[in-house]
C-alpha atoms as a PDB file:
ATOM      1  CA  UNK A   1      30.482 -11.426   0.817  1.00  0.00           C
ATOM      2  CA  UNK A   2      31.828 -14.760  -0.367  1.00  0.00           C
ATOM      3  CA  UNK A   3      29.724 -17.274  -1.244  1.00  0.00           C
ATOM      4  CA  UNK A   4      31.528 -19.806   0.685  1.00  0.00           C
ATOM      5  CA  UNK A   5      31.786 -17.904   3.802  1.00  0.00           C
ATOM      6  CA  UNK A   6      29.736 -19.670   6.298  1.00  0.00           C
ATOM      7  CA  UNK A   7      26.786 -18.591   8.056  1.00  0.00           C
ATOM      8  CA  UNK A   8      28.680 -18.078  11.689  1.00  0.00           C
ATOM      9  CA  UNK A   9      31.874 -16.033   9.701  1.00  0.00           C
ATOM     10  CA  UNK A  10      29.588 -14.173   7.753  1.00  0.00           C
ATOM     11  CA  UNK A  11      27.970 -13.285  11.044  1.00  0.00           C
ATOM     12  CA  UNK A  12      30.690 -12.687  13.235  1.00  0.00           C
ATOM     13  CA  UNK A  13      32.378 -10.097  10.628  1.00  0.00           C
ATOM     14  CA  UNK A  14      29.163  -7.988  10.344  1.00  0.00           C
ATOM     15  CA  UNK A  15      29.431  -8.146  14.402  1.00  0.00           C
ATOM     16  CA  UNK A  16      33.120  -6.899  13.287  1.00  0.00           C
ATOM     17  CA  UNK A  17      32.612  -4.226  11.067  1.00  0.00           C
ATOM     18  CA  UNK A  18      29.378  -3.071  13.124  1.00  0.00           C
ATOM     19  CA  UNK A  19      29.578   0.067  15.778  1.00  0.00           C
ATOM     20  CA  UNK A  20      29.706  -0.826  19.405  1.00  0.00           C
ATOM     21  CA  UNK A  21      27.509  -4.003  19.818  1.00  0.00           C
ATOM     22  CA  UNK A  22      24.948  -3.441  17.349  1.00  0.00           C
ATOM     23  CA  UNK A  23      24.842  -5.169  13.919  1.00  0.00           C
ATOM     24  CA  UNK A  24      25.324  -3.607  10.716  1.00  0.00           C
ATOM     25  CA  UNK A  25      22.440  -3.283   8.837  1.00  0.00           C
ATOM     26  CA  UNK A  26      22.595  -3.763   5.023  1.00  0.00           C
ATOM     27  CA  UNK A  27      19.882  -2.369   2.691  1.00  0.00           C
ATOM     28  CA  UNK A  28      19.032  -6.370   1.937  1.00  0.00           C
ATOM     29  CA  UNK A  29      18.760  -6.789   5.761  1.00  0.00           C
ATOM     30  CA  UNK A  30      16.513  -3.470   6.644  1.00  0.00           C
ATOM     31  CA  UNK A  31      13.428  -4.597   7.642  1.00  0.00           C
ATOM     32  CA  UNK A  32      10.433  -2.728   4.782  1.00  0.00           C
ATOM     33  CA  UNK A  33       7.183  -1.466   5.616  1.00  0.00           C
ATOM     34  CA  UNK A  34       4.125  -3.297   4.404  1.00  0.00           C
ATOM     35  CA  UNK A  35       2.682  -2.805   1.096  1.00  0.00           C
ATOM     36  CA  UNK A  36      -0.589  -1.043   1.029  1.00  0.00           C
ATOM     37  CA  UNK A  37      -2.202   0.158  -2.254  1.00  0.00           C
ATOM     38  CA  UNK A  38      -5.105   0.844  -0.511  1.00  0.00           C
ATOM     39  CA  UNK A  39      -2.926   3.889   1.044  1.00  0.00           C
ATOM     40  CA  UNK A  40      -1.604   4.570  -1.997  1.00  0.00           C
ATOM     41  CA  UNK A  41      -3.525   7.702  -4.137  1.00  0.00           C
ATOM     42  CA  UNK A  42      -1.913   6.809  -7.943  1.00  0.00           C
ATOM     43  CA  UNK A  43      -2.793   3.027  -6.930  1.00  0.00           C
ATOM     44  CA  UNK A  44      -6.159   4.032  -6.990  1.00  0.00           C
ATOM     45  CA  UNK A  45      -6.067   5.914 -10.380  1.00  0.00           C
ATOM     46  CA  UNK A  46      -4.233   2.817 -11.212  1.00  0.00           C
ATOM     47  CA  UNK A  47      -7.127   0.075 -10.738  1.00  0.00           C
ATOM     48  CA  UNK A  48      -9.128   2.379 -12.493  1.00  0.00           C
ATOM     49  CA  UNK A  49      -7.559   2.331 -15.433  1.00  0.00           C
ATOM     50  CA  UNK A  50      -6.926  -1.086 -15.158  1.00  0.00           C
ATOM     51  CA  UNK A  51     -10.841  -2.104 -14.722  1.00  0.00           C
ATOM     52  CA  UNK A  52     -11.315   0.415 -17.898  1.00  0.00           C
ATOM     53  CA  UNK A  53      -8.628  -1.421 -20.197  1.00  0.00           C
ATOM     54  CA  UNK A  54      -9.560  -4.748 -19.194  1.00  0.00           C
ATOM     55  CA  UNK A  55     -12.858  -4.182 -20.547  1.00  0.00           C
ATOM     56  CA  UNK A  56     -11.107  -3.873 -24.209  1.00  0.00           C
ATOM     57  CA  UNK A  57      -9.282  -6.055 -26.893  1.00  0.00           C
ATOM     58  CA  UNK A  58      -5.817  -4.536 -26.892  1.00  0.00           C
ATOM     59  CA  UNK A  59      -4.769  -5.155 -30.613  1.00  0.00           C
ATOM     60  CA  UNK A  60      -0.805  -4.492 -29.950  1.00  0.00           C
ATOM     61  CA  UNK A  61       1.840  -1.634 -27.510  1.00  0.00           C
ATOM     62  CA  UNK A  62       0.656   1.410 -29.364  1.00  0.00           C
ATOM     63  CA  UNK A  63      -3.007   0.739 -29.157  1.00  0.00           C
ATOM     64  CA  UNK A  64      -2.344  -0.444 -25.018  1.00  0.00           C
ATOM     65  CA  UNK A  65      -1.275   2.893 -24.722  1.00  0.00           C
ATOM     66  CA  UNK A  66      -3.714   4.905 -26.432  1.00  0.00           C
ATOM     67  CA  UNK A  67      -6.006   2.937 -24.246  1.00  0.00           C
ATOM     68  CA  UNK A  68      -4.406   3.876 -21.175  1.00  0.00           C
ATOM     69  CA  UNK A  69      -4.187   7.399 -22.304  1.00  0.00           C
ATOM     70  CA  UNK A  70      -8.066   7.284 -22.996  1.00  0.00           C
ATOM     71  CA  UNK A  71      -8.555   6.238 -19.762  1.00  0.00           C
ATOM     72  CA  UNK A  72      -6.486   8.208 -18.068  1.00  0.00           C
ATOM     73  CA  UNK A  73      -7.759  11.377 -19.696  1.00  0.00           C
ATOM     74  CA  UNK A  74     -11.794  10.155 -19.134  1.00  0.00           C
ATOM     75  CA  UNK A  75     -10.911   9.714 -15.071  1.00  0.00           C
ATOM     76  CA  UNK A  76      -9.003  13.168 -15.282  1.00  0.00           C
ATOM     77  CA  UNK A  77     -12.312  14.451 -16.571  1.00  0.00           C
ATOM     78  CA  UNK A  78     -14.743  13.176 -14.121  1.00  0.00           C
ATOM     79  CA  UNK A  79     -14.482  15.690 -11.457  1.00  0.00           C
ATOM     80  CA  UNK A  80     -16.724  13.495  -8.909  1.00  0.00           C
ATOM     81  CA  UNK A  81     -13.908  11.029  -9.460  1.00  0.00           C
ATOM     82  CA  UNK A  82     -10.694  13.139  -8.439  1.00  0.00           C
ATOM     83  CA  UNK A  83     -12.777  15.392  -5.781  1.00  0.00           C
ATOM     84  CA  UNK A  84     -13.212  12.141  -3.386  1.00  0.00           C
ATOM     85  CA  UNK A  85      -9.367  10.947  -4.264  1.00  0.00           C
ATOM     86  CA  UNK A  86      -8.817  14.640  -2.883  1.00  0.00           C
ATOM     87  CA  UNK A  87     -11.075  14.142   0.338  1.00  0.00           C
ATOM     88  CA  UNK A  88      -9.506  10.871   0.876  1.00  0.00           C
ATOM     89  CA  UNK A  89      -5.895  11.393   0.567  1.00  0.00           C
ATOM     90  CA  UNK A  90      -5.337  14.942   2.181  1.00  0.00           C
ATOM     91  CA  UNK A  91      -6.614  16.330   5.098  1.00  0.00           C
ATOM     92  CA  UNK A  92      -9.688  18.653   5.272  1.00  0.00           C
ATOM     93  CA  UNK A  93      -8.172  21.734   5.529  1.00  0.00           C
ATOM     94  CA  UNK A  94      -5.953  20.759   3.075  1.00  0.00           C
ATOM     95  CA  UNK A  95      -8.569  19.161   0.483  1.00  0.00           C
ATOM     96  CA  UNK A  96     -10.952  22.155   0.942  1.00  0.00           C
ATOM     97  CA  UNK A  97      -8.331  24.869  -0.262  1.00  0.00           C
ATOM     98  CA  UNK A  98      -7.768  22.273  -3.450  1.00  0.00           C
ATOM     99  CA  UNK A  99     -11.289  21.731  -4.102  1.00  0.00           C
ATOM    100  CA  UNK A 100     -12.357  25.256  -3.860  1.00  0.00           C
ATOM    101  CA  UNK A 101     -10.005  26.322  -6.470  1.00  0.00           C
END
């Protein structure tokens, strides 16, 4: 699009260029679901590792990562810790044939 095309052009030629009398839709125009970590299973891991590295002085990148790494590794670990992420994010059916494994 040109940036000097005005608002009722720019319009009227996605009218144009649009099947029948519906508008194109552009990725930029698409309308997005909501954002919800809460939804999300690795945004849970996530603020877990977060709330363990935040605890720590991080002296520079490699030691961040190590730290994250740690982290990761300790919350991999903790079977309490992954069984309820399993009951949570998958059905029962589902989480029973995981967890019984």
């Amino acid at each position: 699009m040109n940036g000097s095309a005005s608002p009722s052009a720019t319009s009227s030629r996605t009218t144009r260029l649009s099947s029948g009398s519906r508008p194109l839709v552009t990725p930029s125009s698409a309308p997005s679901p909501p954002y919800s970590p809460d939804l999300n299973p690795i945004e849970q891991v996530w603020r877990a590792i977060k709330r363990e590295v935040s605890a720590m002085f991080v002296r520079g990148y490699e030691h961040m990562i190590a730290t994250i790494a740690r982290a990761f590794e300790q919350l991999a670990e903790k079977k309490a810790y992954w069984e309820k992420l399993v009951k949570m994010f998958l059905s029962p059916k589902y989480a029973s044939k995981m967890l019984s494994q």
